[in-house]
C-alpha atoms as a PDB file:
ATOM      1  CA  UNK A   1      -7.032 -19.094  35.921  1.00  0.00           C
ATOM      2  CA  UNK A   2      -4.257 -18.190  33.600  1.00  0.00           C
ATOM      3  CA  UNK A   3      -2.005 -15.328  35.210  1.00  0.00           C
ATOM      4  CA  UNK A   4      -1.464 -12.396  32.519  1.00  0.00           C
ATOM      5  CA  UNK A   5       1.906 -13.559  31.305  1.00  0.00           C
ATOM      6  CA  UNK A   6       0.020 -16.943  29.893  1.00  0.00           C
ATOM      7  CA  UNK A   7      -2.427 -14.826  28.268  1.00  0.00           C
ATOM      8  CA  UNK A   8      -0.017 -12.568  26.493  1.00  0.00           C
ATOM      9  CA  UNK A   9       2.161 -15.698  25.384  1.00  0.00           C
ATOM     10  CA  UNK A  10      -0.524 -17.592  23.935  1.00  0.00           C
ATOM     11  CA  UNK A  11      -1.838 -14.632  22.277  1.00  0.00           C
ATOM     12  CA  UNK A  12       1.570 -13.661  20.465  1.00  0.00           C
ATOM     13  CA  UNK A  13       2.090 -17.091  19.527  1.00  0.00           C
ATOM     14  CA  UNK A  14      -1.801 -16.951  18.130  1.00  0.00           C
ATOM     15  CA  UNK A  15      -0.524 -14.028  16.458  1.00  0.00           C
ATOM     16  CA  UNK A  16       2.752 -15.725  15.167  1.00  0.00           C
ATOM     17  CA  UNK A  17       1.221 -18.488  13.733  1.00  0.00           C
ATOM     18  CA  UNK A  18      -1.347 -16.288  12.324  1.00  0.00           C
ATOM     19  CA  UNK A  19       1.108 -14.219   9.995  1.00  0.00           C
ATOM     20  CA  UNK A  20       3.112 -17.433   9.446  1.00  0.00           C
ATOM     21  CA  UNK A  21       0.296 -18.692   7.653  1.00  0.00           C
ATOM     22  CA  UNK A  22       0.108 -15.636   5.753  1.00  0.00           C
ATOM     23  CA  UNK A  23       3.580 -15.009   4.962  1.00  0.00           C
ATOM     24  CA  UNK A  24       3.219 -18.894   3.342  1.00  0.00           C
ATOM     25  CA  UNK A  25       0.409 -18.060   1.654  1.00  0.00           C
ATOM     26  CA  UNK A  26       2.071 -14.770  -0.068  1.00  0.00           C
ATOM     27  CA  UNK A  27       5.246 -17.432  -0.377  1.00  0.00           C
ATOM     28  CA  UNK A  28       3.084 -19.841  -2.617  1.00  0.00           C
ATOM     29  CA  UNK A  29       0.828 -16.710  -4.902  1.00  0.00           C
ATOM     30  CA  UNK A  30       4.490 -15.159  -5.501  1.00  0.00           C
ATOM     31  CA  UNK A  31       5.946 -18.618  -6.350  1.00  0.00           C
ATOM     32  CA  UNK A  32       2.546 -19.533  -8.420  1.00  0.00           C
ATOM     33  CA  UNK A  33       3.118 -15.872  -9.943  1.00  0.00           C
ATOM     34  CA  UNK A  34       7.012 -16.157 -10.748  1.00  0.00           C
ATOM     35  CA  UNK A  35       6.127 -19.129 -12.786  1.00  0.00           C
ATOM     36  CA  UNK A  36       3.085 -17.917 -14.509  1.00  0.00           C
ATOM     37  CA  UNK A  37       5.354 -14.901 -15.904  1.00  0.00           C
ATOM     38  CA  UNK A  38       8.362 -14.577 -18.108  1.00  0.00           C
ATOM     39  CA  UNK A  39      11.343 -12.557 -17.791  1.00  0.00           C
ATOM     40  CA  UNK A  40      10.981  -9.070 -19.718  1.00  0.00           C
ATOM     41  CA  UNK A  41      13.859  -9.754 -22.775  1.00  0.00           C
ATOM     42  CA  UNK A  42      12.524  -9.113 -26.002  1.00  0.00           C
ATOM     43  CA  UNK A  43      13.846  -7.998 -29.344  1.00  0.00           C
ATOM     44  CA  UNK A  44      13.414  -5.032 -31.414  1.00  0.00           C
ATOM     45  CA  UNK A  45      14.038  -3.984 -34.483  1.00  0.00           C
ATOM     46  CA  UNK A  46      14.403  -0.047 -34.606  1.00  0.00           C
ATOM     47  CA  UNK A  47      14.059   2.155 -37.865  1.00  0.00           C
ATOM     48  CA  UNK A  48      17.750   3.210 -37.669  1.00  0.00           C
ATOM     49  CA  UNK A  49      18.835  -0.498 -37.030  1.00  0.00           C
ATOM     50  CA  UNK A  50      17.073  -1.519 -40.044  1.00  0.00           C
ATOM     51  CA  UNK A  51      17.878   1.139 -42.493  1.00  0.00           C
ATOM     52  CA  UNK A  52      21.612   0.798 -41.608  1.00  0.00           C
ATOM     53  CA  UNK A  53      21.893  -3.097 -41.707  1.00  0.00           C
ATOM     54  CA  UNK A  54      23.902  -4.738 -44.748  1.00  0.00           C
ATOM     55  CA  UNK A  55      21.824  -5.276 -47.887  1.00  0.00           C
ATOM     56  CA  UNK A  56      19.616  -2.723 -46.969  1.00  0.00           C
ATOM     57  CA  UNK A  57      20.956   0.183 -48.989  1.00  0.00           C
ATOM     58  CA  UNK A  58      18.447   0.446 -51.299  1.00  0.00           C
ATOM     59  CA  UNK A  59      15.889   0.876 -48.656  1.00  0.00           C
ATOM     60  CA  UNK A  60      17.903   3.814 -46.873  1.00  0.00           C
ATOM     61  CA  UNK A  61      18.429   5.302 -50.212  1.00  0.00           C
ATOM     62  CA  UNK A  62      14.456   5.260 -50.787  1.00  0.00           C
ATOM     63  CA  UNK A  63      14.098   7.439 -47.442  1.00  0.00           C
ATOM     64  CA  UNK A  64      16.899   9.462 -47.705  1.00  0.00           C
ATOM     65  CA  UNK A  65      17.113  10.769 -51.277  1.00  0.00           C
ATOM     66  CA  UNK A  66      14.736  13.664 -51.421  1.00  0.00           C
ATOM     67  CA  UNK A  67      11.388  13.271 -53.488  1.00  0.00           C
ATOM     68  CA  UNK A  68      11.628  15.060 -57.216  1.00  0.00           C
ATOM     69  CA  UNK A  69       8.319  15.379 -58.164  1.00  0.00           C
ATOM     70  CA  UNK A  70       5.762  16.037 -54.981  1.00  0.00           C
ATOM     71  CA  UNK A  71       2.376  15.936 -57.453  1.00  0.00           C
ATOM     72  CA  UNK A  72       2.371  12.487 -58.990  1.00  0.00           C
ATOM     73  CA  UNK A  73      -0.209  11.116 -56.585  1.00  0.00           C
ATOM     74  CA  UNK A  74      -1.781  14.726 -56.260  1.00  0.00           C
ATOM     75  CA  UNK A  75      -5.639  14.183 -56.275  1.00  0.00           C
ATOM     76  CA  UNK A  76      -5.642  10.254 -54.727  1.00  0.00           C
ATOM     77  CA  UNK A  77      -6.568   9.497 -51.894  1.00  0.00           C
ATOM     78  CA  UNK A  78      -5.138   6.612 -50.224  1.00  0.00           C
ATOM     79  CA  UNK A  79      -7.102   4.753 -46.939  1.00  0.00           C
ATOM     80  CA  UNK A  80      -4.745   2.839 -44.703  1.00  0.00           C
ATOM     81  CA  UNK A  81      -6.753   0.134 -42.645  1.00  0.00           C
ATOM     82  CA  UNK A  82      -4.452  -0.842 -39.202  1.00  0.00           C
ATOM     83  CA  UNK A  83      -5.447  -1.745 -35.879  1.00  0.00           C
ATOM     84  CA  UNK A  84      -3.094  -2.119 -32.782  1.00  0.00           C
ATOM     85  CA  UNK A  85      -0.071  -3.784 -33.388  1.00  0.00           C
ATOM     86  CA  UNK A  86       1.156  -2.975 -37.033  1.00  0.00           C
ATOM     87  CA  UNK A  87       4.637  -3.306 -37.756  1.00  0.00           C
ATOM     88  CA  UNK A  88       5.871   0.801 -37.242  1.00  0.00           C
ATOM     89  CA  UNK A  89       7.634   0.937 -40.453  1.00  0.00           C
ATOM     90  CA  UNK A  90       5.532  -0.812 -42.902  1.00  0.00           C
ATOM     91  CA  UNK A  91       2.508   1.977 -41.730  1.00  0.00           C
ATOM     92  CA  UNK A  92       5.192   4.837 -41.353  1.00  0.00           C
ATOM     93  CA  UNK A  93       7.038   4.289 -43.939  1.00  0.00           C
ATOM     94  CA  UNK A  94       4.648   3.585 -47.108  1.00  0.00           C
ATOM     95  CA  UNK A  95       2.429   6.710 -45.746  1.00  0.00           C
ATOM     96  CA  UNK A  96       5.085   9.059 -45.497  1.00  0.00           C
ATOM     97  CA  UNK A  97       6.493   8.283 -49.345  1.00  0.00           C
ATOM     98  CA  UNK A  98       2.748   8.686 -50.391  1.00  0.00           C
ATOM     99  CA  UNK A  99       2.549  12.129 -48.770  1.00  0.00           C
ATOM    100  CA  UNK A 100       5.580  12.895 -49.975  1.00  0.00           C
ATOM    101  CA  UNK A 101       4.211  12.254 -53.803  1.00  0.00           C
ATOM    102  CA  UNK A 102       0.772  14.404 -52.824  1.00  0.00           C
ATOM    103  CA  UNK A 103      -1.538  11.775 -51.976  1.00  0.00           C
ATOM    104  CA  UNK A 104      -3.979  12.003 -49.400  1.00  0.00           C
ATOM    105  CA  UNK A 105      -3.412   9.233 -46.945  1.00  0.00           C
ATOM    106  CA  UNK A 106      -6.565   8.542 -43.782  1.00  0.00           C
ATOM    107  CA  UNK A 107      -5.384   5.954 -41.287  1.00  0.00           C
ATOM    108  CA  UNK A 108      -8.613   4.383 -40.481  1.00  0.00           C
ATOM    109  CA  UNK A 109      -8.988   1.627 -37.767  1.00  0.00           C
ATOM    110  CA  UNK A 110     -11.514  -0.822 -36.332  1.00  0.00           C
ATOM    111  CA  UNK A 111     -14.275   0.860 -34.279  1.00  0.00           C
ATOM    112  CA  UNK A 112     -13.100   0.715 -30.412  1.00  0.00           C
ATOM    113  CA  UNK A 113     -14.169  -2.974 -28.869  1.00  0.00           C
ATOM    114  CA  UNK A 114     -12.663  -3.330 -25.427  1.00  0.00           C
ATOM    115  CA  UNK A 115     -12.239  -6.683 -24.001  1.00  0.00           C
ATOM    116  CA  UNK A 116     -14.645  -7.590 -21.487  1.00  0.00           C
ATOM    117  CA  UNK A 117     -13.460  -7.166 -17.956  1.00  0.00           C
ATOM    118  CA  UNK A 118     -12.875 -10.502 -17.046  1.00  0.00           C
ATOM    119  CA  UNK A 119      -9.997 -10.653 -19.846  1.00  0.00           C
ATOM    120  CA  UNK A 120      -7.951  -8.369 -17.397  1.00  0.00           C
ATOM    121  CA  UNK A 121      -6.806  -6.331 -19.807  1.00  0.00           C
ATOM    122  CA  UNK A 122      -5.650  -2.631 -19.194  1.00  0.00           C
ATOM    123  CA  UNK A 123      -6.508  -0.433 -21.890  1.00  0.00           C
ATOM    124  CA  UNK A 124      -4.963   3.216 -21.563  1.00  0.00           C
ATOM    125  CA  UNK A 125      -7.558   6.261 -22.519  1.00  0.00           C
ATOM    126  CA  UNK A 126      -5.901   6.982 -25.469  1.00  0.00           C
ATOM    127  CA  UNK A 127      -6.456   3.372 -27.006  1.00  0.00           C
ATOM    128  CA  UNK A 128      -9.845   5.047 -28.274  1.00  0.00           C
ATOM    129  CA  UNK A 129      -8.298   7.573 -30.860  1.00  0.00           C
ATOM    130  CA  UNK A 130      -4.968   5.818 -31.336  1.00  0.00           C
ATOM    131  CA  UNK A 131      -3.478   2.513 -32.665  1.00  0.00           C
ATOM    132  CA  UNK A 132      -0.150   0.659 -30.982  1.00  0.00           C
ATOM    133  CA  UNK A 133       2.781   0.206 -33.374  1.00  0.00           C
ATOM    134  CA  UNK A 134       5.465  -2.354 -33.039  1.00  0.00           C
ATOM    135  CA  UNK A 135       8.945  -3.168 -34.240  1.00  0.00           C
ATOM    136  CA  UNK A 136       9.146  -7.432 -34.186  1.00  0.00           C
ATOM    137  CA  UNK A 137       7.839  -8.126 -31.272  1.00  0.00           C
ATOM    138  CA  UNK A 138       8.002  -4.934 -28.787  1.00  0.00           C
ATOM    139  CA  UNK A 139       5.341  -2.265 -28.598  1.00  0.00           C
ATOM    140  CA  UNK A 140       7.084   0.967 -29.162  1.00  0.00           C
ATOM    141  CA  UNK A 141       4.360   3.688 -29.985  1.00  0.00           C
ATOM    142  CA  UNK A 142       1.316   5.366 -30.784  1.00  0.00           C
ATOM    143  CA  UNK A 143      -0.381   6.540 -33.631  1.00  0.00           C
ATOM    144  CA  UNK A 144      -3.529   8.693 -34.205  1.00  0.00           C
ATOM    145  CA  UNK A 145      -6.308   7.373 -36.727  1.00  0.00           C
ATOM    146  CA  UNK A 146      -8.228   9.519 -38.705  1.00  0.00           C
ATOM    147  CA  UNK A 147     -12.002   7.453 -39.085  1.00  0.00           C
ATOM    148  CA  UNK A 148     -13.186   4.189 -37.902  1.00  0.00           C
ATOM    149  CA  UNK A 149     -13.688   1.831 -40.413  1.00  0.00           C
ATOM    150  CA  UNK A 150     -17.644   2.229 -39.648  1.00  0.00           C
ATOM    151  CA  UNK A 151     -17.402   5.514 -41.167  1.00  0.00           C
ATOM    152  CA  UNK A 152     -15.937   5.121 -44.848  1.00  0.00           C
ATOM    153  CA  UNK A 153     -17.081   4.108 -47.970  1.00  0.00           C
ATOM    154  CA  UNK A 154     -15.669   3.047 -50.735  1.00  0.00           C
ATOM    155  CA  UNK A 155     -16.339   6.297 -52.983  1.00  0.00           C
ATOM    156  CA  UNK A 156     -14.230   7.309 -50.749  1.00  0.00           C
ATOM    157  CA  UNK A 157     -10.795   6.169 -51.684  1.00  0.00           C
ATOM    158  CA  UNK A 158      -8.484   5.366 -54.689  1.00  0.00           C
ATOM    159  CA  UNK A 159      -6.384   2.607 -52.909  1.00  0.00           C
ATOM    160  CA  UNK A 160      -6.343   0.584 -49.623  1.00  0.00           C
ATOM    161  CA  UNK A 161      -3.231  -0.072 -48.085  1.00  0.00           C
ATOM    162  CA  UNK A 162      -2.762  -2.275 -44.752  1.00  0.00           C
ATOM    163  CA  UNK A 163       0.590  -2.582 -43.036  1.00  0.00           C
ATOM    164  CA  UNK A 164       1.657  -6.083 -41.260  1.00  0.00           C
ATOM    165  CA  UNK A 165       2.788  -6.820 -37.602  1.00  0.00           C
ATOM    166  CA  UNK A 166       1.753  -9.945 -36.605  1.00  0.00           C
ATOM    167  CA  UNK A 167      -1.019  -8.790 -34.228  1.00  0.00           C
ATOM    168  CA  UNK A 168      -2.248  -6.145 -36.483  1.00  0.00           C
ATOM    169  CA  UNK A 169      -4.131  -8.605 -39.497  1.00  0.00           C
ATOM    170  CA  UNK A 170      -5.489 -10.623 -36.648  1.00  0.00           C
ATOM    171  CA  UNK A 171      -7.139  -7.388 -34.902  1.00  0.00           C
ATOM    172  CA  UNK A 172      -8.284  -6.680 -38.602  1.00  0.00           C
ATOM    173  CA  UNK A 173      -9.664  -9.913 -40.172  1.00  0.00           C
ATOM    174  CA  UNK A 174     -11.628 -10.311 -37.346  1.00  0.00           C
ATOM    175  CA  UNK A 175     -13.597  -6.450 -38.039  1.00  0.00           C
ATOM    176  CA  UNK A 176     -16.505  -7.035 -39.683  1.00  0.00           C
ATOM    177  CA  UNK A 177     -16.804  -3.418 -41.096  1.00  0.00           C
ATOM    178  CA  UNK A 178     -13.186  -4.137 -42.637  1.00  0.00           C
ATOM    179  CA  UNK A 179     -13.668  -7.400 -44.402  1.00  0.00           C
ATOM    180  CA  UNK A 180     -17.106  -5.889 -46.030  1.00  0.00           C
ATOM    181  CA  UNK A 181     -15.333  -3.237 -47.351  1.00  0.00           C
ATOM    182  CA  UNK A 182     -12.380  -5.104 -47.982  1.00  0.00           C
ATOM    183  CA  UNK A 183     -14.538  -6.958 -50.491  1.00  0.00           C
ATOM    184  CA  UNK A 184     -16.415  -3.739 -51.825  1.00  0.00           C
ATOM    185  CA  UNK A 185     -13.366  -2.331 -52.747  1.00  0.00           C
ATOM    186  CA  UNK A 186     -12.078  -5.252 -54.279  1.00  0.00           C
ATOM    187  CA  UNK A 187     -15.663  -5.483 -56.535  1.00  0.00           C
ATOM    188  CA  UNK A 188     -14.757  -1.944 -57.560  1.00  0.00           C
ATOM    189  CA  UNK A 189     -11.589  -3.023 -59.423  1.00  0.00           C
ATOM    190  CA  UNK A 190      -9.692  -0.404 -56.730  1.00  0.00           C
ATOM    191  CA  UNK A 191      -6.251  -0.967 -55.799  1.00  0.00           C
ATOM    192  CA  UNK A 192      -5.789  -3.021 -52.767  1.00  0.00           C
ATOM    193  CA  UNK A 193      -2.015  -3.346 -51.528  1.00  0.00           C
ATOM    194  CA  UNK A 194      -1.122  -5.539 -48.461  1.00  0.00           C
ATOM    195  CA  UNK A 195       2.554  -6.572 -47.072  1.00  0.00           C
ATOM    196  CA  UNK A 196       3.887  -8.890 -44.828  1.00  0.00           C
ATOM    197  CA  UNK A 197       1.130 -10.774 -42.665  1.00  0.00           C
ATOM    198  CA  UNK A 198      -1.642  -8.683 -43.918  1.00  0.00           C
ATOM    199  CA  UNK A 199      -2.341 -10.487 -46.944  1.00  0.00           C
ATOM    200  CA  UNK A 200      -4.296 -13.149 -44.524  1.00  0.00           C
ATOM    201  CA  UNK A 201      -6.770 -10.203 -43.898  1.00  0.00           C
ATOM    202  CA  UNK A 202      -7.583 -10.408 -47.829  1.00  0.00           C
ATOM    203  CA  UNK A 203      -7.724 -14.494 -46.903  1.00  0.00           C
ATOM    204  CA  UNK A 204     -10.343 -13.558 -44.394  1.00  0.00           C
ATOM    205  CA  UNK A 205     -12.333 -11.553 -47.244  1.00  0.00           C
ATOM    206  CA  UNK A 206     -12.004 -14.323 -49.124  1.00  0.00           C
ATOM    207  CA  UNK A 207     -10.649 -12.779 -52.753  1.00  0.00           C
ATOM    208  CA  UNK A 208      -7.704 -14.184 -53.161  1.00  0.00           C
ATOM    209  CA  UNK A 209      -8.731 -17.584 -55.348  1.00  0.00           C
ATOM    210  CA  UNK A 210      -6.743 -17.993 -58.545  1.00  0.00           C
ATOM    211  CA  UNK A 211      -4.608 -14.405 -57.227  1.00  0.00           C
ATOM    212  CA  UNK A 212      -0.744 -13.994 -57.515  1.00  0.00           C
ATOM    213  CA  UNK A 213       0.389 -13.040 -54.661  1.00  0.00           C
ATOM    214  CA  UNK A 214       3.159 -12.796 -52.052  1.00  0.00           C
ATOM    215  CA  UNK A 215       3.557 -12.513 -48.173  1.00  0.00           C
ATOM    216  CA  UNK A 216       5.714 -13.001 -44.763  1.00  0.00           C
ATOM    217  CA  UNK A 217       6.864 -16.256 -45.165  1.00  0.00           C
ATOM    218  CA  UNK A 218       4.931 -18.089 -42.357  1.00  0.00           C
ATOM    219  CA  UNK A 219       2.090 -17.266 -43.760  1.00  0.00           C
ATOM    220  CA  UNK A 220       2.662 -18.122 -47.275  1.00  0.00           C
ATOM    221  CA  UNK A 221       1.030 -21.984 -46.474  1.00  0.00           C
ATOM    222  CA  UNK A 222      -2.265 -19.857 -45.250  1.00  0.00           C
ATOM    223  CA  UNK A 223      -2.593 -17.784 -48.560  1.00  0.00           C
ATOM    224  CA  UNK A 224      -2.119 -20.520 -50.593  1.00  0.00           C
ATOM    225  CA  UNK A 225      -4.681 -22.838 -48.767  1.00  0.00           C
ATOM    226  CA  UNK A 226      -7.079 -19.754 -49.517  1.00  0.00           C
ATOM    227  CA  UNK A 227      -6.465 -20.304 -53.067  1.00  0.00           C
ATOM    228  CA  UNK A 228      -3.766 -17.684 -54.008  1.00  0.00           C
ATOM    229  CA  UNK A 229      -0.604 -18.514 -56.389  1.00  0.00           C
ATOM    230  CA  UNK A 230       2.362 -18.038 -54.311  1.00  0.00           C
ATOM    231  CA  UNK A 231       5.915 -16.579 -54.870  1.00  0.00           C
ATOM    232  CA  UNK A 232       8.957 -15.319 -52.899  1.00  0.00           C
ATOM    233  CA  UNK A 233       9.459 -12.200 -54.478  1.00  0.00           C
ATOM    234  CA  UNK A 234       9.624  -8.335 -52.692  1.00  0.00           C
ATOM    235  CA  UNK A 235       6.406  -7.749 -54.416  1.00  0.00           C
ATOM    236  CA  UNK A 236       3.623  -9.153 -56.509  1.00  0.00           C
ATOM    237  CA  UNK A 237       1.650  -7.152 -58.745  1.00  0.00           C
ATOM    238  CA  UNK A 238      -1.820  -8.990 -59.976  1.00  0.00           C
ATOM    239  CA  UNK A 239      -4.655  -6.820 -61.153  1.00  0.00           C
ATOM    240  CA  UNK A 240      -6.045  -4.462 -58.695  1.00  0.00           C
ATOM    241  CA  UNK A 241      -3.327  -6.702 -55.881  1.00  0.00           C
ATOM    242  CA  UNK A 242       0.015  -5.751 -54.791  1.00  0.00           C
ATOM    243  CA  UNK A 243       1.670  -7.705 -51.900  1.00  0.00           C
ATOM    244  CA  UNK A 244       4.885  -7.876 -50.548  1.00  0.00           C
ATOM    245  CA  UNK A 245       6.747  -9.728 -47.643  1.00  0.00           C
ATOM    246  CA  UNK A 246       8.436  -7.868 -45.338  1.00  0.00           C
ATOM    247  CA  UNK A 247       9.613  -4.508 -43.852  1.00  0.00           C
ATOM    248  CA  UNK A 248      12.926  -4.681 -45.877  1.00  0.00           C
ATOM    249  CA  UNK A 249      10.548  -4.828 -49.051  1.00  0.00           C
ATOM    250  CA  UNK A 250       8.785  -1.071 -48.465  1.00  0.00           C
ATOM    251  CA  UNK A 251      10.858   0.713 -51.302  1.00  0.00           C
ATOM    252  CA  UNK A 252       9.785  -1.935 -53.925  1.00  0.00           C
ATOM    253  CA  UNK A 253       6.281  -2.193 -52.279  1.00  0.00           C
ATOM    254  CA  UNK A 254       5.543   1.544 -52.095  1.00  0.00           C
ATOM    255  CA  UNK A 255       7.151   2.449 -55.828  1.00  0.00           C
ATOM    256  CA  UNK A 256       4.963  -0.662 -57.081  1.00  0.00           C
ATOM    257  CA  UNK A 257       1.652   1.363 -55.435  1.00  0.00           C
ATOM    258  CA  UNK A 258       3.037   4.586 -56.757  1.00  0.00           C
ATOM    259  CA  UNK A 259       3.386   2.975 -60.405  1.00  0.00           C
ATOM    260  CA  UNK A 260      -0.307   1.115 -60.116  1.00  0.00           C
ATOM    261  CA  UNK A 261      -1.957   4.984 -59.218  1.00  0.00           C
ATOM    262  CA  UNK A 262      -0.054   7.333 -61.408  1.00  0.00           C
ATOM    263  CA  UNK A 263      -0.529   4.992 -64.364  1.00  0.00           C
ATOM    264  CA  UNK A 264      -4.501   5.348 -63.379  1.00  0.00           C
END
């Protein structure tokens, strides 16, 4: 029979070998993980940043100077359609000029669709009364929605505005509640402004054949393959359409929807 000191040293090096194969399992999932992720560097594009970059005077000047005359949009009401990832200023800063002018604006967002578990996605609580904004490419905030595009109608509104962010139209055009009333609106002659990507939501709807139009510029190829008349201007007016390109564009893009209401 093994004496006691056998026993013990076999059953430490059971043990050894045991967490050995262990410790090279955790060695391969943390080299397997390490390669499925990417380094956290990403860029931003903050409002300050942008208002004080070179060229962009105008655009500071359009925040800064105070409003003169707070009623010329008093009585219209003004539905902004975003979902989670909108570009921060092109929501922030088009709503707070048309606030400023006495409009009232209702942030209105797709009806709340998590992803089914298997996605592994974490969604925090307040994902279900809030929409994420972004600057480029980072998520940097929250913002609270008024209705769920479920709820409105479009008796409701003057004018439909929707931001861009890269993420945001794609959250959007896939909404079924938006693109229907997307297209009622458009029936009703209503104003419908979009900038940067969010002119492929109004793609999605499917009225832009025969339109003038402009947009971010890698997605100018998309609006003209769904039939629109391109140009690369800071905004296009074309009946009840105004579109513009980017966030260095939201003076000219938010005077241009200012002009199209008060004139109405």
């Amino acid at each position: 029979m093994k004496n006691l000191t056998q026993i013990i040293g076999t059953s430490l090096l059971s043990t050894f070998a045991f967490f050995n194969v262990q410790a090279q399992v955790k060695d391969h999932n943390l080299d397997v993980m390490n390669q499925l992720a990417t380094p956290s560097h990403v860029s931003v594009m903050p409002v300050s940043q942008l208002l004080n970059a070179p060229g962009n005077e105008a655009l500071r000047a359009f925040f800064f100077n105070p409003v003169k005359d707070k009623t010329v949009l008093k009585g219209k009401k003004i539905a902004v359609l975003a979902a989670d990832g909108f570009e921060e200023i092109e929501l922030t800063g088009p709503v707070w000029y048309f606030r400023e002018l006495g409009a009232q604006v209702d942030i209105i967002a797709p009806k709340f669709n998590p992803a089914p578990a298997r996605y592994g996605l974490s969604t925090p609580e307040m994902a279900k009364t809030h929409i994420m904004a972004i600057q480029y490419l980072q998520p940097v905030g929250w913002i609270k929605f008024d209705k769920t595009a479920d709820q409105i109608k479009v008796s409701d509104y003057d004018a439909v505005f929707i931001p861009g962010g890269a993420w945001n139209p794609d959250n959007l055009r896939y909404d079924k509640d938006v693109i229907k009333f997307i297209q009622d609106f458009n029936k009703s002659g209503k104003l419908i402004a979009a900038i940067c990507h969010a002119p492929v939501v109004l793609a999605s709807a499917d009225i832009l054949k025969g339109r003038k139009l402009t947009g971010y510029w890698n997605i100018q190829s998309d609006l003209k393959n769904a039939g629109g008349i391109v140009s690369d201007q800071p905004v296009v007016v074309d009946a009840n359409i105004i579109t513009s390109r980017h966030p260095i564009d939201v003076a000219d893009f938010s005077k241009a929807v200012e002009s199209w209401l008060a004139k109405k």
